[in-house]
C-alpha atoms as a PDB file:
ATOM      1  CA  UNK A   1     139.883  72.115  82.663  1.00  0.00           C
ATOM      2  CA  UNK A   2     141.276  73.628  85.607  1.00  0.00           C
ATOM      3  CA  UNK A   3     141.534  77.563  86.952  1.00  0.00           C
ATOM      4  CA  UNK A   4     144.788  78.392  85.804  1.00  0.00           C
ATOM      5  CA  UNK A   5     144.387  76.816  82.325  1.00  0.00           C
ATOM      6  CA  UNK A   6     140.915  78.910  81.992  1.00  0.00           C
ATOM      7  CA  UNK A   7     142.726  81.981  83.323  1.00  0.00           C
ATOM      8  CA  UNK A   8     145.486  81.323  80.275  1.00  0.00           C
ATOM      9  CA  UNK A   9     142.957  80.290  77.571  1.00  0.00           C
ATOM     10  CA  UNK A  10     140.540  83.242  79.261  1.00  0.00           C
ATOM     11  CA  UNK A  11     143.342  85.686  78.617  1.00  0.00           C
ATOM     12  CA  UNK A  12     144.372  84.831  75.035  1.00  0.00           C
ATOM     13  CA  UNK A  13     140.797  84.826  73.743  1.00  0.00           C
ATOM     14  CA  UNK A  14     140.962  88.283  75.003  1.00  0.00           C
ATOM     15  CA  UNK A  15     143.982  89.177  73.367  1.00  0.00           C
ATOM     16  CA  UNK A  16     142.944  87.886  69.984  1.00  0.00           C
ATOM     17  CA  UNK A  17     139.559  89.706  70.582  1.00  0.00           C
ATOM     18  CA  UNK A  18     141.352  93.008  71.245  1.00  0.00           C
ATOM     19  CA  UNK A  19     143.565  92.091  67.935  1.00  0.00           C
ATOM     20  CA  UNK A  20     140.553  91.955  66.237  1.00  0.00           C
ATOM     21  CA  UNK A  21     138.944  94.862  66.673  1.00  0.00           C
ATOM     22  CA  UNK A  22     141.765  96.267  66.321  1.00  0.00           C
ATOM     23  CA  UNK A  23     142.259  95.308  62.817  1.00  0.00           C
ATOM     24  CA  UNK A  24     138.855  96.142  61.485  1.00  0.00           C
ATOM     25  CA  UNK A  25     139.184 100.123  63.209  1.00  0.00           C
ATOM     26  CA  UNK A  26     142.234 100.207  61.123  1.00  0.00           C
ATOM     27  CA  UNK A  27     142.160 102.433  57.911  1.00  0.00           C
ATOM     28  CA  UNK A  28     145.712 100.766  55.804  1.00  0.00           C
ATOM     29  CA  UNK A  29     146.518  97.430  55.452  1.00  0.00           C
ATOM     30  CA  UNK A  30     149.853  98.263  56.992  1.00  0.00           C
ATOM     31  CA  UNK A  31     148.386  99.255  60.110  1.00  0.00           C
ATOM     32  CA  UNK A  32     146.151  95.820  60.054  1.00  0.00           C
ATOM     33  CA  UNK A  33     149.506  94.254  59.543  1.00  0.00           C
ATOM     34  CA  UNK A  34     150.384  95.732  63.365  1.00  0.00           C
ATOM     35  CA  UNK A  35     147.684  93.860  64.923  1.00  0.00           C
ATOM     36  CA  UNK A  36     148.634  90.478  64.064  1.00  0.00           C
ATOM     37  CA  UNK A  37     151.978  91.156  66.788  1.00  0.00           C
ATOM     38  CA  UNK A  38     150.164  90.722  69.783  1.00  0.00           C
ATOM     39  CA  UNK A  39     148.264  87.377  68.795  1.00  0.00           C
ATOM     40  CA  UNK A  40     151.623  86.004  67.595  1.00  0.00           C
ATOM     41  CA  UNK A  41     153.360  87.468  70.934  1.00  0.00           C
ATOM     42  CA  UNK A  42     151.047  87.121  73.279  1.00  0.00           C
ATOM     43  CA  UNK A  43     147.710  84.790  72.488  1.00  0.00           C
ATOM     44  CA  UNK A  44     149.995  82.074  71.142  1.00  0.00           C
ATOM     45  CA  UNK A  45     152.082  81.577  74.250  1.00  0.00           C
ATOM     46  CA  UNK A  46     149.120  82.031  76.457  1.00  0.00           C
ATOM     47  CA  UNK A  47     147.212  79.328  74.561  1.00  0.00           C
ATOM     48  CA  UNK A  48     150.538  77.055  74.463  1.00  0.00           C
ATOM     49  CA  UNK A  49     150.753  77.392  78.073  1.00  0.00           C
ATOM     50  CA  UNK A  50     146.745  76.351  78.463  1.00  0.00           C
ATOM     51  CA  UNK A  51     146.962  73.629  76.546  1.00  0.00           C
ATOM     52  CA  UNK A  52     150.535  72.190  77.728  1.00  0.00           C
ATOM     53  CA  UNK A  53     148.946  72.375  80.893  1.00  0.00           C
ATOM     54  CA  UNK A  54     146.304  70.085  79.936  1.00  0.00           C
ATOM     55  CA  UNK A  55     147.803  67.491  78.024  1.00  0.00           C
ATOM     56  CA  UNK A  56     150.842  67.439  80.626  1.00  0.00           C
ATOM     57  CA  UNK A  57     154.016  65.726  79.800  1.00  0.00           C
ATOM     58  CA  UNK A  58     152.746  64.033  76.823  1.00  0.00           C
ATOM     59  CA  UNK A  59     152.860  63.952  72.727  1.00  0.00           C
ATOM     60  CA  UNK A  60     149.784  66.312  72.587  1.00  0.00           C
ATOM     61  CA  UNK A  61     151.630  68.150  75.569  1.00  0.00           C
ATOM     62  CA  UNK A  62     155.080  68.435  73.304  1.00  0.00           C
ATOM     63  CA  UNK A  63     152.932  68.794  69.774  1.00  0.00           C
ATOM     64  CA  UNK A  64     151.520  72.603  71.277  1.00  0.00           C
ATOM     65  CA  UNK A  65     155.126  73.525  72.628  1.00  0.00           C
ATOM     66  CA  UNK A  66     156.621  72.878  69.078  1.00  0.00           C
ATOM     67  CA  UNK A  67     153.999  74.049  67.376  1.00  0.00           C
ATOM     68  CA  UNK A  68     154.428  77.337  69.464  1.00  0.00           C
ATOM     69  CA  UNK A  69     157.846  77.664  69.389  1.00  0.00           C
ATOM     70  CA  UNK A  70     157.300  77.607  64.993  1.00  0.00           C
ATOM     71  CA  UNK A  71     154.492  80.339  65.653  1.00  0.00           C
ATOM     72  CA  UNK A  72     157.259  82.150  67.732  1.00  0.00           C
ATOM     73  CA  UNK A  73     159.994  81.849  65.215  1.00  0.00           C
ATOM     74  CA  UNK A  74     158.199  82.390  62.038  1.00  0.00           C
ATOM     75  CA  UNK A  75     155.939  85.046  62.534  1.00  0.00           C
ATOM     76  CA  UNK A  76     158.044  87.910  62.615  1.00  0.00           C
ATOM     77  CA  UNK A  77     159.629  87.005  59.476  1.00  0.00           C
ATOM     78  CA  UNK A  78     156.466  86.524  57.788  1.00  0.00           C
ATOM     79  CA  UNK A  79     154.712  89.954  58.903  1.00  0.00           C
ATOM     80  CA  UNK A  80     157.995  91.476  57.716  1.00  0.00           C
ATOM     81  CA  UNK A  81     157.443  89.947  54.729  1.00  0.00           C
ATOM     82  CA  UNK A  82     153.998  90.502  54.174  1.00  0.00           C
ATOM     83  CA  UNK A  83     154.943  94.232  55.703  1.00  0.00           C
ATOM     84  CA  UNK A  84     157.148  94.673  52.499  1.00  0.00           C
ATOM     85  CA  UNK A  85     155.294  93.499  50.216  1.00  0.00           C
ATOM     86  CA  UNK A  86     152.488  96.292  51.046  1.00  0.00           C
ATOM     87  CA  UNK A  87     155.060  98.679  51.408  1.00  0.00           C
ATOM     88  CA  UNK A  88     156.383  97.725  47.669  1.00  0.00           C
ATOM     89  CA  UNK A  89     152.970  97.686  46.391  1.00  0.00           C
ATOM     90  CA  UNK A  90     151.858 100.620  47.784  1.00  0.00           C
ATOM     91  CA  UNK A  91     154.785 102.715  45.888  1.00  0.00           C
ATOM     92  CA  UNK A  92     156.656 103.317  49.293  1.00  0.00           C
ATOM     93  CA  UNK A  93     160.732 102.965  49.337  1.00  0.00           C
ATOM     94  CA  UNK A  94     161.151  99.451  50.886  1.00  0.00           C
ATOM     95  CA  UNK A  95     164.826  99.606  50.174  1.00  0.00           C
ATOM     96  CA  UNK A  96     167.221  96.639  49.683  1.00  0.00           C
ATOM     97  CA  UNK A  97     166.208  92.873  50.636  1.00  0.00           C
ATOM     98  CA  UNK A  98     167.576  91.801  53.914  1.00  0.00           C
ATOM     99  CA  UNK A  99     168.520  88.451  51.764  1.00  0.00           C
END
């Protein structure tokens, strides 16, 4: 493993760290829910990038970019999602569904 793939990985472990403790300081599950942004935002690029730069220009290389790029695309939805659903349960007005 090289420098700059250490600095990535380095930097993403502390992310999700920081995430982390976040979460368990938090009182509501909604404000849990707010910690999950930056490892979805942040830590999962920064690991991409680590890792693409160690397998190169390769399948493995081209498996973490796509599986990043689903991470990247999915995960707002789903904290909305999961966002509403404690909303809903929690008695608060979530109003219409976006659907």
């Amino acid at each position: 493993m090289s420098a700059v793939e250490a600095v990535f990985a380095g930097l993403a472990v502390l992310v999700v760290a920081y995430a982390s403790v976040g979460a368990l300081m938090a009182r509501s599950p909604l404000a849990r829910l707010h910690f999950l942004a930056p490892v979805s935002a942040i830590a999962v690029p920064l690991f991409a990038v680590s890792a693409f730069l160690y397998f190169g220009v390769s399948l493995g290389g081209a498996a973490v970019v796509v599986i990043a790029l689903v991470v990247a695309f999915t995960g707002p939805a789903l904290t909305t999602a999961i966002g509403r659903a404690l909303a809903a349960e929690q008695g608060i007005d979530v109003g219409e569904s976006p659907e």
